[in-house]
Protein backbone atom coordinates (compact mmCIF):
# COMPACT_ATOMS: atom_id res chain seq x y z
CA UNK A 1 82.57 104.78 108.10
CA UNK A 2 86.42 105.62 108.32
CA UNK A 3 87.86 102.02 107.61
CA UNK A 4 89.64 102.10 104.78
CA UNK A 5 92.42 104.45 104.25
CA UNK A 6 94.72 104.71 101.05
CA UNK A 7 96.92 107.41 99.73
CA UNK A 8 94.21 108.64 97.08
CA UNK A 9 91.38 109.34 99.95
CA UNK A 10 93.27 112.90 100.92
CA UNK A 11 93.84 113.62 97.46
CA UNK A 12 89.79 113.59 96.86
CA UNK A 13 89.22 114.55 100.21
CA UNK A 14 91.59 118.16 98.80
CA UNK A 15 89.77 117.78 95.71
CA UNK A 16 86.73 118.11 97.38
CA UNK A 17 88.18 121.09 99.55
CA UNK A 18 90.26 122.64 96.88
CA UNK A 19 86.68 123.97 95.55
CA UNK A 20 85.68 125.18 99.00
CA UNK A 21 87.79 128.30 98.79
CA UNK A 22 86.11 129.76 95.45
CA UNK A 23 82.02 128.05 96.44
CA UNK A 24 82.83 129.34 100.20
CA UNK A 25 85.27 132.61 100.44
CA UNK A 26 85.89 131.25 104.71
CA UNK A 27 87.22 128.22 104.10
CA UNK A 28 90.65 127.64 102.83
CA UNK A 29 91.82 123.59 102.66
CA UNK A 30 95.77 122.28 102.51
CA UNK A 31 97.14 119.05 102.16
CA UNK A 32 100.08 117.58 103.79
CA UNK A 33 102.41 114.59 102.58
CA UNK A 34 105.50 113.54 102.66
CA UNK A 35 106.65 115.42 99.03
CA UNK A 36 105.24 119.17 101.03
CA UNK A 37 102.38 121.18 101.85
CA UNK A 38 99.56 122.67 98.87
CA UNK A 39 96.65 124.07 99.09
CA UNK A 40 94.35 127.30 98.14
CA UNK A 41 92.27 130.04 100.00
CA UNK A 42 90.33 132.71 98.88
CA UNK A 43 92.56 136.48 99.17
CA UNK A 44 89.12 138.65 100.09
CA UNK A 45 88.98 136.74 103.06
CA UNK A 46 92.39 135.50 104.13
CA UNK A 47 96.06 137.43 103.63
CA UNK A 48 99.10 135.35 103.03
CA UNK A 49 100.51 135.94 106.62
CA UNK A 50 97.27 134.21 108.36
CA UNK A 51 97.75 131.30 105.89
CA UNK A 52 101.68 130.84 106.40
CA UNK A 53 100.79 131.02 110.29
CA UNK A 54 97.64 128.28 110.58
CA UNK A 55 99.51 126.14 108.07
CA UNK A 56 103.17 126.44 110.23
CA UNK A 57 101.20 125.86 113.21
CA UNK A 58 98.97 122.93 112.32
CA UNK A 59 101.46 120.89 110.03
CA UNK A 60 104.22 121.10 111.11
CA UNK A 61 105.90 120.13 114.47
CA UNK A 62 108.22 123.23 114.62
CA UNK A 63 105.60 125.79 113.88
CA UNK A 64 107.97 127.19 111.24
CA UNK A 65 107.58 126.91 107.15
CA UNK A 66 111.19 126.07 105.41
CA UNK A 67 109.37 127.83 102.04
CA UNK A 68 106.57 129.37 100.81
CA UNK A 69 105.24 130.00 97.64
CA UNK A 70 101.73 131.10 95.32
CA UNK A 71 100.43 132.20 92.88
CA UNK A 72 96.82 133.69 92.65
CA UNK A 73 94.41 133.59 89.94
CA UNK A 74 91.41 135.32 90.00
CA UNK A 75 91.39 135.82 93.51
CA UNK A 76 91.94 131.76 94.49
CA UNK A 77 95.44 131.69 95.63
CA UNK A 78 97.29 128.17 95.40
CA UNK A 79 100.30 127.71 97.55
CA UNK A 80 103.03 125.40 97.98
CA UNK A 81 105.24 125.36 101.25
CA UNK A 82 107.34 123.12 103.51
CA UNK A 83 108.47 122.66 106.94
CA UNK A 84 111.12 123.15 109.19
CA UNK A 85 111.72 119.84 110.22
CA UNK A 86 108.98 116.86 110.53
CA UNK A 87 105.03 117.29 110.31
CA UNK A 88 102.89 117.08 112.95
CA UNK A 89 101.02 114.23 111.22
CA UNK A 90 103.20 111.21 109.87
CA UNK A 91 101.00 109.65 107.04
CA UNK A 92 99.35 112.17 104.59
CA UNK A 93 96.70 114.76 106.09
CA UNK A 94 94.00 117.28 104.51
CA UNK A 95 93.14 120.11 106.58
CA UNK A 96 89.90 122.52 105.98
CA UNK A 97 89.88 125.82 108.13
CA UNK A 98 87.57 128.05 108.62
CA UNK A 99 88.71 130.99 110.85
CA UNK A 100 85.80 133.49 110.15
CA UNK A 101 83.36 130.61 111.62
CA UNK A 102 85.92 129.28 113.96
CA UNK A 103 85.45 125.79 112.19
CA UNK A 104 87.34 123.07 110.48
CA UNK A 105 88.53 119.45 110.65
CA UNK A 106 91.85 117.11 109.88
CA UNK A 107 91.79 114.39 108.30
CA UNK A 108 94.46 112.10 108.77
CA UNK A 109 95.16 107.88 109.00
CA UNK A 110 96.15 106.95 112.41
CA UNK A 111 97.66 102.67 112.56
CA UNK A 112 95.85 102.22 109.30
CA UNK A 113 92.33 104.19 110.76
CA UNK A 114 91.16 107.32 108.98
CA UNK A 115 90.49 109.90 111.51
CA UNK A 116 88.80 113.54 111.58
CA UNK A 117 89.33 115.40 114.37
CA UNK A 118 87.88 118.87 114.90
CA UNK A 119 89.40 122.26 115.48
């Protein structure tokens, strides 16, 4: 099912997630590439520290965010952020959390494969 890989699958793949956060308040989605880290979550459920935390600690290999920044509109809060050093994930990668549930998945290209892995 996972053959094919280009640049433009994560982008709908956060397309698809980017919705997730208003249609389902526990979920919050990011996506990682080589120009930074953006993505959305919903601020009834999640606070801006848990966000900076599970996004520093799944993309990227220092644990540490060189910036951070959002803004929030009617509750969906869209964020853009970096890290300290490399990724954890070399080619482009969409994340979807979903710490109330203790669910989620990444979705990244491994030697050309497209993966999803489970949290």
């Amino acid at each position: 099912m996972f053959k094919r890989f280009s640049l433009f699958t994560p982008v709908l793949l956060l397309a698809a997630c980017g919705a997730t956060s208003s249609s389902n308040p526990e979920m919050f989605s990011f996506f990682a590439s080589e120009s930074g880290i953006k993505g959305s979550y919903n601020s009834a459920t999640y606070s801006q520290a848990h966000v900076r935390a599970r996004v520093a600690g799944l993309a990227c290999k220092s644990g540490k965010l060189a910036s951070y920044s959002e803004t929030n509109k009617d509750g969906i809060v869209r964020f853009d952020s970096a890290c300290v050093g490399p990724q954890s994930y070399e080619e482009s990668t969409a994340f979807t959390v979903n710490d109330v549930q203790k669910t989620g998945h990444i979705t990244t290209s491994m030697d050309g494969q497209l993966i999803q892995k489970k949290l």
